[in-house]
Structures are given as structure tokens and as C-alpha cells.
C-alpha atoms as a PDB file:
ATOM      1  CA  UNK A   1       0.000   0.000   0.000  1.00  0.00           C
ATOM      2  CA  UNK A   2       1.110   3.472  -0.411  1.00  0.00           C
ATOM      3  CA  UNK A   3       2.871   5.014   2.402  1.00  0.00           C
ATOM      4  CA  UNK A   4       2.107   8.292   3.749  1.00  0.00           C
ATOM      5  CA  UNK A   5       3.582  10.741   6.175  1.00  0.00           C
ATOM      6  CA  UNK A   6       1.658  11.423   9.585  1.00  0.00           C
ATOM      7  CA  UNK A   7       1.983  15.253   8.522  1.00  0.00           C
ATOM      8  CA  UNK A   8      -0.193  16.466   5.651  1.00  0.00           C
ATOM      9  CA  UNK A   9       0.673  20.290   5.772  1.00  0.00           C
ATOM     10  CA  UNK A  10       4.050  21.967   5.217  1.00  0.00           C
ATOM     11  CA  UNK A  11       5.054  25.354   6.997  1.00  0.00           C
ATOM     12  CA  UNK A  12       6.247  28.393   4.576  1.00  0.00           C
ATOM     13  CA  UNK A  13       9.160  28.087   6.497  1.00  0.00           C
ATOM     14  CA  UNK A  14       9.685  24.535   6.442  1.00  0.00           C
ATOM     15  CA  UNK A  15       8.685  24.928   2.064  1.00  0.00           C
ATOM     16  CA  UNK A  16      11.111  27.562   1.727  1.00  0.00           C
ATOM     17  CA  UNK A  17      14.048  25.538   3.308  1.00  0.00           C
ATOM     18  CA  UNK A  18      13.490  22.514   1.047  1.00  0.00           C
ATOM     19  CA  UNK A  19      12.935  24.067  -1.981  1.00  0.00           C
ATOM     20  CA  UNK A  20      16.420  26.100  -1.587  1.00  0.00           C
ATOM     21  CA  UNK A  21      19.542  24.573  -3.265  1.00  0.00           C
ATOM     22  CA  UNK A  22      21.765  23.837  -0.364  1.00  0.00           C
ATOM     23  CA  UNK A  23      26.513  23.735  -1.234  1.00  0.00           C
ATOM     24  CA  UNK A  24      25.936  20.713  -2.571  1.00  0.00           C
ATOM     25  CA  UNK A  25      22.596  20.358  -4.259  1.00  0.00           C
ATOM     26  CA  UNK A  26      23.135  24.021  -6.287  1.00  0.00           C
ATOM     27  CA  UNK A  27      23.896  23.692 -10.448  1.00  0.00           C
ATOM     28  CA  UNK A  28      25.804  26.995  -9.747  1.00  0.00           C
ATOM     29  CA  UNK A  29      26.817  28.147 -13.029  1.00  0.00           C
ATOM     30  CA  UNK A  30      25.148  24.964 -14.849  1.00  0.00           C
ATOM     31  CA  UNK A  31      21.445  26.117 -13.756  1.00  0.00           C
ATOM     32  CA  UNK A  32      20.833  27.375 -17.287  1.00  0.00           C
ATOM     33  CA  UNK A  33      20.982  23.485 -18.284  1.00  0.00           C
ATOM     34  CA  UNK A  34      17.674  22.719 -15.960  1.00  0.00           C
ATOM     35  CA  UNK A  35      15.790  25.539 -18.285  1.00  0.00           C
ATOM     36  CA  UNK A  36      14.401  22.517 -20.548  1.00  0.00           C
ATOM     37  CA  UNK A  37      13.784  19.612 -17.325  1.00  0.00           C
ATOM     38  CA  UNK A  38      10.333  18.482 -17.024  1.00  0.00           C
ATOM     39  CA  UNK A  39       8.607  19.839 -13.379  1.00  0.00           C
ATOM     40  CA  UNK A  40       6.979  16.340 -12.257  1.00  0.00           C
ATOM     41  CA  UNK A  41       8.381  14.148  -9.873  1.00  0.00           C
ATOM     42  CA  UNK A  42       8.760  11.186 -11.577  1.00  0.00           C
ATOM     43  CA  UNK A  43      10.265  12.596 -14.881  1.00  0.00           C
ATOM     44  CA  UNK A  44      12.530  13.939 -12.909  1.00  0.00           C
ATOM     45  CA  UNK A  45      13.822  10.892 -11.172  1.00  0.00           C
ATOM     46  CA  UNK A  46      13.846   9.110 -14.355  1.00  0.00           C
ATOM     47  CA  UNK A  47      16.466  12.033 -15.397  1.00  0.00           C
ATOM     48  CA  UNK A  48      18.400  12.095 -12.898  1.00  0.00           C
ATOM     49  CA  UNK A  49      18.735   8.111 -12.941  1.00  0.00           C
ATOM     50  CA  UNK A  50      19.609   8.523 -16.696  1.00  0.00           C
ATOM     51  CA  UNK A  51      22.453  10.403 -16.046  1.00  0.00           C
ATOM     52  CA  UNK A  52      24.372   8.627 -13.944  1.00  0.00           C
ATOM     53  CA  UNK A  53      25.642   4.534 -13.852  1.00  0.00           C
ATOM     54  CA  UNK A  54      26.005   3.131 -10.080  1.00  0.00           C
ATOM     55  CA  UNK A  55      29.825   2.005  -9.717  1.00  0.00           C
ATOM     56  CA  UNK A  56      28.685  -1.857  -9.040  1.00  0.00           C
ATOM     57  CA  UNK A  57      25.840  -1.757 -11.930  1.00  0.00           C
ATOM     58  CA  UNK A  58      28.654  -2.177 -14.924  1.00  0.00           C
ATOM     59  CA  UNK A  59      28.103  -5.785 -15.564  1.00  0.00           C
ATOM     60  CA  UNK A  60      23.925  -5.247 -15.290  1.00  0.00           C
ATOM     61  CA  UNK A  61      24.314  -2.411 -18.121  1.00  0.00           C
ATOM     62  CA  UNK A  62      26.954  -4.495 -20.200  1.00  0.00           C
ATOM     63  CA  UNK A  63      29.876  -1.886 -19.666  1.00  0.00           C
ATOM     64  CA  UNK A  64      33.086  -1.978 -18.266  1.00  0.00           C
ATOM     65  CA  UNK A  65      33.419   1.239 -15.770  1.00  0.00           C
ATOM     66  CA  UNK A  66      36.863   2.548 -16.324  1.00  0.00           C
ATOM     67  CA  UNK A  67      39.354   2.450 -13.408  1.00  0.00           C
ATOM     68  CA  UNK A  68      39.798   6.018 -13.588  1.00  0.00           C
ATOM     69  CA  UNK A  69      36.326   6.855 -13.443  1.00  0.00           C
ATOM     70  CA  UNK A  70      35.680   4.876  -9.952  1.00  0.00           C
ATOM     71  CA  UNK A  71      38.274   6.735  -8.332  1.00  0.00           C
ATOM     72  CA  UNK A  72      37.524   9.916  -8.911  1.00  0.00           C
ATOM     73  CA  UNK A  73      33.564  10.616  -9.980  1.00  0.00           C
ATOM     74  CA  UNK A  74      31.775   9.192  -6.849  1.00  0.00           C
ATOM     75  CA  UNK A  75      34.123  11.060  -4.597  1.00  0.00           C
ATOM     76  CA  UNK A  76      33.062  14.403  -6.178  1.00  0.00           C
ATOM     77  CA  UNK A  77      30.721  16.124  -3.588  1.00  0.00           C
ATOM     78  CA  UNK A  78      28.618  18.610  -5.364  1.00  0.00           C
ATOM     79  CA  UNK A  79      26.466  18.864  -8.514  1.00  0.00           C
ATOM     80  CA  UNK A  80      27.979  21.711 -10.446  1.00  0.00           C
ATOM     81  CA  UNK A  81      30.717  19.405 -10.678  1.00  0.00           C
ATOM     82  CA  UNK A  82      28.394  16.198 -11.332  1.00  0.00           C
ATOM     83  CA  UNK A  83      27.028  18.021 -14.238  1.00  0.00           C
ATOM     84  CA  UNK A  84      30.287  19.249 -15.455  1.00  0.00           C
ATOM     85  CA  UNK A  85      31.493  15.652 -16.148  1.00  0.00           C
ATOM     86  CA  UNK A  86      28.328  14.932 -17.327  1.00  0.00           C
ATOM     87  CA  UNK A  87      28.259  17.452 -20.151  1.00  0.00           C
ATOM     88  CA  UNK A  88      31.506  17.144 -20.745  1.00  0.00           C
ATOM     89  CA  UNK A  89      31.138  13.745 -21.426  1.00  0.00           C
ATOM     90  CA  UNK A  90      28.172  14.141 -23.880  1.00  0.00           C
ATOM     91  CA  UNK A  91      26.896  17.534 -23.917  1.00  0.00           C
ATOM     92  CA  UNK A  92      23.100  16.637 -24.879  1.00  0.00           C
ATOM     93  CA  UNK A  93      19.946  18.196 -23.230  1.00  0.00           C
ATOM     94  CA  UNK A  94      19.998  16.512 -19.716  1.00  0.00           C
ATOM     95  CA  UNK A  95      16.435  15.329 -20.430  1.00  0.00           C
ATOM     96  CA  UNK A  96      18.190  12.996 -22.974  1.00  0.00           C
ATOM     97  CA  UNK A  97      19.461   9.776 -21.747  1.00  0.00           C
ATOM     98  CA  UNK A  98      23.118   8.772 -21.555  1.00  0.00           C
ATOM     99  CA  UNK A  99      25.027   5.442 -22.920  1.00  0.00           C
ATOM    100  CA  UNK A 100      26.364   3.896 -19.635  1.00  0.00           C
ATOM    101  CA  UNK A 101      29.608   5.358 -21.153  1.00  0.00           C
ATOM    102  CA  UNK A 102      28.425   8.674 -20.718  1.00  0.00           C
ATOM    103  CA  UNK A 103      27.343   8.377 -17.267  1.00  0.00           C
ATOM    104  CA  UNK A 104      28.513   9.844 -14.484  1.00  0.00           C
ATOM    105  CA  UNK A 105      29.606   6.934 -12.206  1.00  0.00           C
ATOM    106  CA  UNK A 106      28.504   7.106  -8.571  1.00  0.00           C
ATOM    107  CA  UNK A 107      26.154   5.590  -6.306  1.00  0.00           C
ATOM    108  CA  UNK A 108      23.055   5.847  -4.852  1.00  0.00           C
ATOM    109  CA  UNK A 109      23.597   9.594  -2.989  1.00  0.00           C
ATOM    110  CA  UNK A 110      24.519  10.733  -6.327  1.00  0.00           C
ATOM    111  CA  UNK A 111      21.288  10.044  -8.324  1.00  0.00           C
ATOM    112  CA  UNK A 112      19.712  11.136  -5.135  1.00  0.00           C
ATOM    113  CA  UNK A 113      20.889  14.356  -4.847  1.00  0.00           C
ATOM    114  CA  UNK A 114      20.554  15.211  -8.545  1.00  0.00           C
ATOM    115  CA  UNK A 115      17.116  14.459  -8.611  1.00  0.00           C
ATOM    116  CA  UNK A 116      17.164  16.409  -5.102  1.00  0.00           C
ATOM    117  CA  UNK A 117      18.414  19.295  -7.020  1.00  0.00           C
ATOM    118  CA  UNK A 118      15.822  18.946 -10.135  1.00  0.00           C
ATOM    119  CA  UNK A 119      13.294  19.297  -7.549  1.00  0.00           C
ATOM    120  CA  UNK A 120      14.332  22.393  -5.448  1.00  0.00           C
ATOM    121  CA  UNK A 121      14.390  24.259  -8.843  1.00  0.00           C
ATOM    122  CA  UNK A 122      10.964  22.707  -9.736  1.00  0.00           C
ATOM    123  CA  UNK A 123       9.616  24.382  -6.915  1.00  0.00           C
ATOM    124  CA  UNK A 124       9.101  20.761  -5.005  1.00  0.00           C
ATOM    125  CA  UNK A 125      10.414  20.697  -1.280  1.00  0.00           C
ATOM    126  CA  UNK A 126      13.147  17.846  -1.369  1.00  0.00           C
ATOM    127  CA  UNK A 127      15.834  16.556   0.968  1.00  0.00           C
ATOM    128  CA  UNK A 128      17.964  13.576   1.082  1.00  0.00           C
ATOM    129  CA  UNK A 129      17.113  10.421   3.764  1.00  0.00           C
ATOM    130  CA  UNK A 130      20.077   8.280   4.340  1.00  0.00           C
ATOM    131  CA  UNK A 131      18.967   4.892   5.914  1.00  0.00           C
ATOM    132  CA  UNK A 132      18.158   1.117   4.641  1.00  0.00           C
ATOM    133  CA  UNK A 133      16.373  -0.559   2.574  1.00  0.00           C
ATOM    134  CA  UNK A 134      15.300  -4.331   2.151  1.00  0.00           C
ATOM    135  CA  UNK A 135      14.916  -4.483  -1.267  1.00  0.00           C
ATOM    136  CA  UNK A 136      18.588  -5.084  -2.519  1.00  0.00           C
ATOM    137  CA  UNK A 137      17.961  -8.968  -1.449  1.00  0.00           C
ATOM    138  CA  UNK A 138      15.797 -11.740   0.148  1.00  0.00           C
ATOM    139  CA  UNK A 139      17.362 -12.687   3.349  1.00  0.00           C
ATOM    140  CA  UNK A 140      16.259  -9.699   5.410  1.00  0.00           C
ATOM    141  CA  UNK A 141      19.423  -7.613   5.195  1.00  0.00           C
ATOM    142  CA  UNK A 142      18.790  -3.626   5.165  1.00  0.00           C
ATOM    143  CA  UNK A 143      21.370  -2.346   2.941  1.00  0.00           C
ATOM    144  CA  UNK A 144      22.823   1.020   3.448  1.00  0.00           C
ATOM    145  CA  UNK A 145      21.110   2.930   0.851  1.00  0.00           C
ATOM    146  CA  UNK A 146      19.953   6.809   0.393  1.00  0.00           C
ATOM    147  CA  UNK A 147      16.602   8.441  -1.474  1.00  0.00           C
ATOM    148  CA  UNK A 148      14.550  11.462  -2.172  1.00  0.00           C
ATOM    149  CA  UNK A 149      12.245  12.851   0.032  1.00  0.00           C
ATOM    150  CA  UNK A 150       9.562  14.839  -1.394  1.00  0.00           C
ATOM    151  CA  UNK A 151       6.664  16.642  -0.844  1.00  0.00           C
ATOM    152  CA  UNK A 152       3.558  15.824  -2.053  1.00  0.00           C
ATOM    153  CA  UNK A 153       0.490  18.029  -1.573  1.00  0.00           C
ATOM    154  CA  UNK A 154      -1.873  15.664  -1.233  1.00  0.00           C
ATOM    155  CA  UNK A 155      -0.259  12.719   0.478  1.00  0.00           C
ATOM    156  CA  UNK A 156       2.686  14.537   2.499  1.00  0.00           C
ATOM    157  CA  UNK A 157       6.450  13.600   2.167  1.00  0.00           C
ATOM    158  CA  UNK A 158       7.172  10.573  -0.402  1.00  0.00           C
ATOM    159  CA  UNK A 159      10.325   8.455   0.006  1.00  0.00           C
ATOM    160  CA  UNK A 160      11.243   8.209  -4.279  1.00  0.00           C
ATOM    161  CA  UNK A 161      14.234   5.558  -4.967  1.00  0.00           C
ATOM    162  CA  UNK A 162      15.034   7.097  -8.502  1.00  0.00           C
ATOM    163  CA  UNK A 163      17.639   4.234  -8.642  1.00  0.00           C
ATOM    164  CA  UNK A 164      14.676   1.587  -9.424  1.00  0.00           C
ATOM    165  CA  UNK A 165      13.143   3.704 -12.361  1.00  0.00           C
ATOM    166  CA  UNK A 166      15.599   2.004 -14.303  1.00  0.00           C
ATOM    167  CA  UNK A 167      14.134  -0.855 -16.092  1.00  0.00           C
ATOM    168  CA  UNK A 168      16.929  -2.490 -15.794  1.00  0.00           C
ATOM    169  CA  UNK A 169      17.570  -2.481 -12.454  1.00  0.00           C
ATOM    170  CA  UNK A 170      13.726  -2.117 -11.228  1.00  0.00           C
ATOM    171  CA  UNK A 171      13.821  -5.630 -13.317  1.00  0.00           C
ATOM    172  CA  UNK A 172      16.423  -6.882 -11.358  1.00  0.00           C
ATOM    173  CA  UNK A 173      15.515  -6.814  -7.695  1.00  0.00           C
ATOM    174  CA  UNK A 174      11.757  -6.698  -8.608  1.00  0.00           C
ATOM    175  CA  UNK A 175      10.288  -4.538  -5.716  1.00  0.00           C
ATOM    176  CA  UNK A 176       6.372  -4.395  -5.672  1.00  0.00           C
ATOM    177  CA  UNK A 177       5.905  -1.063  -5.240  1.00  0.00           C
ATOM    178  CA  UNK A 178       5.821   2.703  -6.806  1.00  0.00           C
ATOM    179  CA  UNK A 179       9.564   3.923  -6.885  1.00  0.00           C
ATOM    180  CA  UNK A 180       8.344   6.927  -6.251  1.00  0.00           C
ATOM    181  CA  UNK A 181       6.602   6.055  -2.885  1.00  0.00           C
ATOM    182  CA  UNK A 182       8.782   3.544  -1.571  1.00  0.00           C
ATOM    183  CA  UNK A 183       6.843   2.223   1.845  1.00  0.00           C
ATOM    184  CA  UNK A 184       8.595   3.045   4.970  1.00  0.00           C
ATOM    185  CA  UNK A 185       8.698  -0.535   6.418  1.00  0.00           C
ATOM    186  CA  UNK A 186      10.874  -1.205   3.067  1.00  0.00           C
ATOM    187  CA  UNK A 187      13.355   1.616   3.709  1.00  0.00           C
ATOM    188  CA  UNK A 188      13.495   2.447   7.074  1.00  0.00           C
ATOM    189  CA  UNK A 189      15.063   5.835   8.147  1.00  0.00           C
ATOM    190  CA  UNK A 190      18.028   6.177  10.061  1.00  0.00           C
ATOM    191  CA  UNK A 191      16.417   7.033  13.338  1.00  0.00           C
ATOM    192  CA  UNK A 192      13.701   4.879  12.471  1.00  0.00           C
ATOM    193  CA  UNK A 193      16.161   1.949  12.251  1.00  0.00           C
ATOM    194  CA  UNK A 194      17.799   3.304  15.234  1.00  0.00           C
ATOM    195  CA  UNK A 195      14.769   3.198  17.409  1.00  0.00           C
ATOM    196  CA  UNK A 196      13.703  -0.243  16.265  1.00  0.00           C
ATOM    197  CA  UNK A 197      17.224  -1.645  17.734  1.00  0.00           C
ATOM    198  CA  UNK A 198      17.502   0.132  20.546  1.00  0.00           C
ATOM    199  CA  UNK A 199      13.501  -1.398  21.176  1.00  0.00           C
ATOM    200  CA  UNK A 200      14.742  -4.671  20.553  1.00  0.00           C
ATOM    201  CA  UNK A 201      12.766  -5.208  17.411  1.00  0.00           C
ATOM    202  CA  UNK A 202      15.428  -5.473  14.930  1.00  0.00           C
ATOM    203  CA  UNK A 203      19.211  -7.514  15.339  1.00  0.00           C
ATOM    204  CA  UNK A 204      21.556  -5.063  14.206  1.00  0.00           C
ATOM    205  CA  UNK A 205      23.558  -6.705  12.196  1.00  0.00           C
ATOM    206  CA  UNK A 206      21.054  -6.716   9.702  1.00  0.00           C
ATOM    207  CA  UNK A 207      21.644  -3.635   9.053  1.00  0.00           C
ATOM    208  CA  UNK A 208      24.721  -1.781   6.923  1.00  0.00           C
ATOM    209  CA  UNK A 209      27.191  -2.585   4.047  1.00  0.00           C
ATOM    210  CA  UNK A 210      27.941  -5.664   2.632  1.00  0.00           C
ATOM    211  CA  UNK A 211      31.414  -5.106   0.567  1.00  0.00           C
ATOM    212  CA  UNK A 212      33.956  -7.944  -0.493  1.00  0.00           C
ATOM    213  CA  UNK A 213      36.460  -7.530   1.742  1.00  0.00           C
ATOM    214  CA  UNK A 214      34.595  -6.832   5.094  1.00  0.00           C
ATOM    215  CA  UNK A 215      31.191  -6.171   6.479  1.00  0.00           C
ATOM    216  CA  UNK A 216      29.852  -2.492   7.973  1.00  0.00           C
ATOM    217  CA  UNK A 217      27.515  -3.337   9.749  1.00  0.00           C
ATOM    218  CA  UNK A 218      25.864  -3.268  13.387  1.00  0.00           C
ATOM    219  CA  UNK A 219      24.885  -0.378  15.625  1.00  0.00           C
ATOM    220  CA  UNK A 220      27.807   2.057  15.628  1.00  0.00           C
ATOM    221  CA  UNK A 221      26.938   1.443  11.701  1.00  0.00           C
ATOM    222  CA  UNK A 222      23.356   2.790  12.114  1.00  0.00           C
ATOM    223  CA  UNK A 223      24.534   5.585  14.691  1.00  0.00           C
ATOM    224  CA  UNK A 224      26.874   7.213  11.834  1.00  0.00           C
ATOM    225  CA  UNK A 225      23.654   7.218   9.062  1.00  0.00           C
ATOM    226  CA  UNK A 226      21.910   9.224  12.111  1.00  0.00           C
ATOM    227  CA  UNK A 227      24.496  11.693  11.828  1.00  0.00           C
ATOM    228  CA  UNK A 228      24.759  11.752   7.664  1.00  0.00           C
ATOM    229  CA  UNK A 229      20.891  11.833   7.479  1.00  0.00           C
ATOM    230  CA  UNK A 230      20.748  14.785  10.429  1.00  0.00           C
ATOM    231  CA  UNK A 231      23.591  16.702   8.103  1.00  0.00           C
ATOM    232  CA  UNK A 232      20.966  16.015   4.760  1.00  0.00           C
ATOM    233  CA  UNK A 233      17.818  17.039   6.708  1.00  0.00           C
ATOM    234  CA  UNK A 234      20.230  20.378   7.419  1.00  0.00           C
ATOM    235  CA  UNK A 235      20.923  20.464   3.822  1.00  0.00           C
ATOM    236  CA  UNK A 236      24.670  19.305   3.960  1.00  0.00           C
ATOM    237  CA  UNK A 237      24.453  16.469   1.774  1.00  0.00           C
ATOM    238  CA  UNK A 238      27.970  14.728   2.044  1.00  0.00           C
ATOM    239  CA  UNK A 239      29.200  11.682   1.047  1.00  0.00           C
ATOM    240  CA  UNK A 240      28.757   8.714   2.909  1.00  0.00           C
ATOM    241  CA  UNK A 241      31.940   7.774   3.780  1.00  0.00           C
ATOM    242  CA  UNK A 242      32.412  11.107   5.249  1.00  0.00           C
ATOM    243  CA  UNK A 243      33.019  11.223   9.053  1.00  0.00           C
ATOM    244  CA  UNK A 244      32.893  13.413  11.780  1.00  0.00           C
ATOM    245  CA  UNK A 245      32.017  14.610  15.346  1.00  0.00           C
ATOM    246  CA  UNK A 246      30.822  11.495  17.688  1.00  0.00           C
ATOM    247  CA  UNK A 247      30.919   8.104  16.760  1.00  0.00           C
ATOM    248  CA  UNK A 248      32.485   4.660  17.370  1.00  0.00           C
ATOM    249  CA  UNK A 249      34.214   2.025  14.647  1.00  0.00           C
ATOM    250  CA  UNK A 250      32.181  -0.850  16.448  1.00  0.00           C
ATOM    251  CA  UNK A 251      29.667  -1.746  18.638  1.00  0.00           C
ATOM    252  CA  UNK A 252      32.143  -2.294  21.791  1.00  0.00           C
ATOM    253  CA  UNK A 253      33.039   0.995  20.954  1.00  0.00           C
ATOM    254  CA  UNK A 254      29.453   2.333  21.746  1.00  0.00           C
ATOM    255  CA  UNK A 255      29.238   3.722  24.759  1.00  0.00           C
ATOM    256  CA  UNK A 256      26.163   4.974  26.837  1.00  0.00           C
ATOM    257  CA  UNK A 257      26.777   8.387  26.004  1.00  0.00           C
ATOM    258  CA  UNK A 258      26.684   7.801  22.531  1.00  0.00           C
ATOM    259  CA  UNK A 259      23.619   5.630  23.276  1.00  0.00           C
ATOM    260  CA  UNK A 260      21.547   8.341  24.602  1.00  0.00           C
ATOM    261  CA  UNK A 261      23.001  10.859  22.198  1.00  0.00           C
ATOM    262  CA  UNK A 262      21.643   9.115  19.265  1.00  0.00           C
ATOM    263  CA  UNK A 263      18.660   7.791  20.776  1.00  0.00           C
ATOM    264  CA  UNK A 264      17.876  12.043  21.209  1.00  0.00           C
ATOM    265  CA  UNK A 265      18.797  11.987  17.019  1.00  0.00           C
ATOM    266  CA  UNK A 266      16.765   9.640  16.337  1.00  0.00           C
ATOM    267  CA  UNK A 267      13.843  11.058  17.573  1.00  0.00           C
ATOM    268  CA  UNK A 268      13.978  14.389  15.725  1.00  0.00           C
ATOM    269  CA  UNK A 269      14.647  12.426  12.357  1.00  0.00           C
ATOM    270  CA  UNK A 270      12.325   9.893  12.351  1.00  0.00           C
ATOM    271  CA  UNK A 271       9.555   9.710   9.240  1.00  0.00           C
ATOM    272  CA  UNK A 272       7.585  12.433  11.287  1.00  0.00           C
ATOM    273  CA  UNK A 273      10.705  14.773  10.737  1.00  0.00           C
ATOM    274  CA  UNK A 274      10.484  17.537  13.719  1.00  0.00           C
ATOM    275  CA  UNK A 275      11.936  19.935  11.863  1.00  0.00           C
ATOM    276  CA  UNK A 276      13.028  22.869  14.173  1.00  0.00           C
ATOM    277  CA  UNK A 277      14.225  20.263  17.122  1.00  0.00           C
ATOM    278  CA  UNK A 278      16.567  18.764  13.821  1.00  0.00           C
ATOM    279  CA  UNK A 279      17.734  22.398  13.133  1.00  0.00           C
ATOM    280  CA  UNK A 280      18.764  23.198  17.077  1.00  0.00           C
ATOM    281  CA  UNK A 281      20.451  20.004  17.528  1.00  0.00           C
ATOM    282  CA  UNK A 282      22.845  20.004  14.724  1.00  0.00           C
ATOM    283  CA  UNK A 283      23.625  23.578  14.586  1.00  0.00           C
ATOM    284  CA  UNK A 284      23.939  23.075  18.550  1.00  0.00           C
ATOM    285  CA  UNK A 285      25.403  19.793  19.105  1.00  0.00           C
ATOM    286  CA  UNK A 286      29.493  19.506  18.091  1.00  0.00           C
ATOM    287  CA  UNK A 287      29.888  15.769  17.787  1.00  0.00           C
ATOM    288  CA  UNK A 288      26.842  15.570  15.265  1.00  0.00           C
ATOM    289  CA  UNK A 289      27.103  19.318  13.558  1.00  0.00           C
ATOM    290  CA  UNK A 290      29.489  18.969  10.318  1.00  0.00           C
ATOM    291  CA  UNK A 291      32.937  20.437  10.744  1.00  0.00           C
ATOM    292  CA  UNK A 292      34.329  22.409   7.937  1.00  0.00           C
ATOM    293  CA  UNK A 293      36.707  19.653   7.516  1.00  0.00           C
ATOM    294  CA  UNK A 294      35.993  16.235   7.327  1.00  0.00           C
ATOM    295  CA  UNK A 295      37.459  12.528   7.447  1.00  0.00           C
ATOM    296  CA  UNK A 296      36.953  10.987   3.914  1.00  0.00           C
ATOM    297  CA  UNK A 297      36.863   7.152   4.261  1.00  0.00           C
ATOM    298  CA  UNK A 298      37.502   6.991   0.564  1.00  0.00           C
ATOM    299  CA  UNK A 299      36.840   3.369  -1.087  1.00  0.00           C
ATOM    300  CA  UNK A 300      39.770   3.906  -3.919  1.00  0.00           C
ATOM    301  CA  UNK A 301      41.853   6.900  -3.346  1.00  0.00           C
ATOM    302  CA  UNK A 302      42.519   6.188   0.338  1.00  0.00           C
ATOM    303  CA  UNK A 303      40.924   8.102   3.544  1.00  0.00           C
ATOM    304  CA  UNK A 304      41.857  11.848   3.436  1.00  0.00           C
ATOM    305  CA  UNK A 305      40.956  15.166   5.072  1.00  0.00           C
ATOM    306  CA  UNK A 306      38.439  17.314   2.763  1.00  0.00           C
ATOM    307  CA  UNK A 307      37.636  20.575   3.694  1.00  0.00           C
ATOM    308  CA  UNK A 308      34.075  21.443   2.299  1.00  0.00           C
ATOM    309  CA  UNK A 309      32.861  24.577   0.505  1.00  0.00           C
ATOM    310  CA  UNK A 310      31.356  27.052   2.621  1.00  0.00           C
END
């Protein structure tokens, strides 16, 4: 069934915020390209999807991803610079659809945030939820995964996973419902994840990253996607292996003051977002408010300090 948000009005103040291009979601100098994009929803996540090639989805599109390309396009932060290798690459309407070849390669925060972006300038309040979803497989793993929120005037916020309006890929993990409202008990929120650990209604190591060499996963795992999605519901809209402020690298490591400071996360960024609580806590709280420079965990080029635009 369709999933809906508990709140089914939006504040001018709470519209304004989301509809405003944050550093990272802005075009900058390339906004004269999103003259010609389409102003629904779901054209626009089928743009954004058809501009850019997930680094792991080479073999499902019958391309071989260039080295070069992994290392350096899915650690580039913002989307001026997304849509500069883009149109470099092909320089084409972006309402046409590139050859995987063309594609910027990234992952899911990338097509997120582009379609993000499409939105704000459509006038559609839109921010980022980092969290995990189900979906990706059938043995009850939540894989860390990110997606649009947007707002809808009739039905409130929408999760959209522009990543399945790919027939392709929708093909390949066949999930039974509208990709543009995903239900909430298939992608569960950070804090709502969170919550349903700390309640004893999930095992925590069913949630995180699955990756060939190792495995992310457990609470400490879940505590750091509180932070990213508390930075993306502030409109810093990182990259997920960024780090900062207070965390742990395991669950020994989690201690009961990190407990109870991300069981106080959790409940301002839940699916009923509260939206000035989120505001005073991260501009408020140093170990979960993002630092001007951060710790980039970096798959292929190594972990290194970045310090972000201002």
C-alpha cells in the first residue's frame, strides 16, 4: 500500500528551506541546463537516474566502468561538478538519456541528490534520507542505501528511490511497489532503524554494508547514518563515507553516552521529521554538527581530510 507521512501540511518556512539549493545540491553556473527539465516528480527521477551509472551496476548495463572513473567521480561532492562531467562527457539536453559510457559513475547519494536538485528548482520541497532498505535482497538484510524525500500536496512527504526507475535495475531486484513512494517498512530511516534496535525489534547486524572484503555493519553502523541523514535534513548532503564529530568504529566501541546521544537523534529524524528540534540540535550539538573539515573514508583513493565549501 502506499505510504504516507503522519503530517499532511508543510510550513512556509519549512517549504522555503526545502525548496532552496543547499553547497551541494546548487547547479551553480550549470542552472541554465535545468531551463528545458520536465517539473513532475517522476520525470525527474527518471532524469536524474539517466544520467548517472552506479559504480557496481557495470556488468547489469553491459559496460566496463573505467578504473579512472571509480576513483575519482563518486568522490566528487557537489552537482555543479556532477554536471560538469556529465556534459563534458556528452553535452546533450539533460532530459536525454546517456550510454552507460556517458554516465557519471557514482552511487546511490549521487542520483539522489541530482534528482534532489531537479526538484528544489521545480519548486518541489526535497531533501535527502540516508537509511536502509530491504529491497537489494531476500534474506532480510537492510542495505545502506539513500533516497529522495519529497513533498507531495496531497499525500505529504514521499520516500522516491530514482535508482529503481531504471528498467533495468527495477527488473532486477523486482520490488512491488511505486519507486516513487517507496513504503517506509521497506526503507526504514536512520532514526527509524535506530529506534527499532535500541527497542529490541530489529538484530543489528542486519543492518549496513555488505562489501567484499569486510562487512559495515551493526549499531555504531546505524549511529553514523543518524548523523549523515541529520547533516541532509540540514541540507549538507555529504558523502557517505564522510566522518565526523561522535561516533564509534564498532559496537564495543558504543558507549552509553553515545547511546543516549543518538537515541535524542533519532527522535527528531524519524519519518515524522520535527523539523526545528533537527535544526537546534545540529547547529547546537558539536559531535553531530558537520565540521568544515571532514574525514573521507575513501573506497579507492585512500581516507583523506576534505575541507568542504562554505
Amino acid at each position: 500500500m502506499p505510504s504516507t507521512m503522519p503530517s499532511t501540511s508543510l510550513t512556509p518556512e519549512v517549504a522555503e528551506f526545502y525548496t532552496t539549493q543547499s553547497v551541494f545540491s546548487d547547479p551553480g553556473a550549470l542552472t541554465p541546463r535545468y531551463a528545458a527539465l520536465p517539473t513532475d516528480p517522476a520525470e525527474l527521477a527518471l532524469t536524474a537516474r539517466d544520467l548517472v551509472i552506479h559504480r557496481l551496476e557495470g556488468e547489469a548495463f553491459g559496460h566496463t566502468i573505467p578504473e579512472d572513473r571509480l576513483h575519482h567521480d563518486a568522490e566528487t561532492r557537489y552537482t555543479d561538478d556532477i554536471l560538469r562531467i556529465i556534459t563534458d562527457r556528452n553535452d546533450a539536453p539533460l532530459t536525454e538519456p546517456r550510454a552507460p559510457a556517458d554516465r557519471f559513475v557514482g552511487v546511490c547519494r549521487d542520483i539522489a541528490l541530482l534528482h534532489c536538485s531537479f526538484l528544489r528548482h521545480a519548486g518541489v520541497p526535497a531533501r535527502l534520507r540516508s537509511g536502509f532498505a530491504d529491497y537489494f535482497g531476500t534474506d532480510g538484510f537492510h542495505d545502506d542505501h539513500v533516497v529522495t524525500e519529497y513533498w507531495d500536496a496531497r499525500r505529504g512527504w514521499l520516500l522516491a528511490d530514482a535508482e529503481l526507475t531504471d528498467p533495468t535495475i527495477a527488473a532486477r531486484y523486482a520490488a512491488p511497489f511505486d519507486p516513487m513512494d517507496v513504503p517506509r517498512d521497506r526503507f526504514l530511516v536512520a532514526g527509524a532503524a535506530w529506534r527499532a534496535i535500541r527497542a529490541g525489534e530489529a538484530d543489528p547486524k542486519t543492518f549496513g554494508l555488505r562489501i567484499p572484503d569486510a562487512s559495515l555493519i551493526g549499531l555504531w553502523f546505524v549511529a553514523g547514518n543518524v548523523r549523515l541523514d541529520l547533516a541532509a535534513l540540514n541540507r549538507t548532503e555529504t558523502l557517505l563515507w564522510d566522518v565526523w564529530g561522535a561516533g564509534a568504529d564498532d559496537d564495543a566501541g558504543m558507549t552509553d553516552a553515545l547511546h543516549a546521544l543518538y537515541d535524542e537523534a533519532s527522535e527528531v529524524t524519524g519519518d515524522d521529521v520535527r523539523f526545528a528540534a533537527a535544526r537546534r540540535l545540529f547547529l547546537e550539538n558539536e559531535g553531530l554538527r558537520t565540521p568544515r573539515t571532514v574525514r573521507c573514508l575513501a573506497a579507492f583513493d585512500g581516507p583523506h581530510d576534505v575541507t568542504l565549501r562554505g
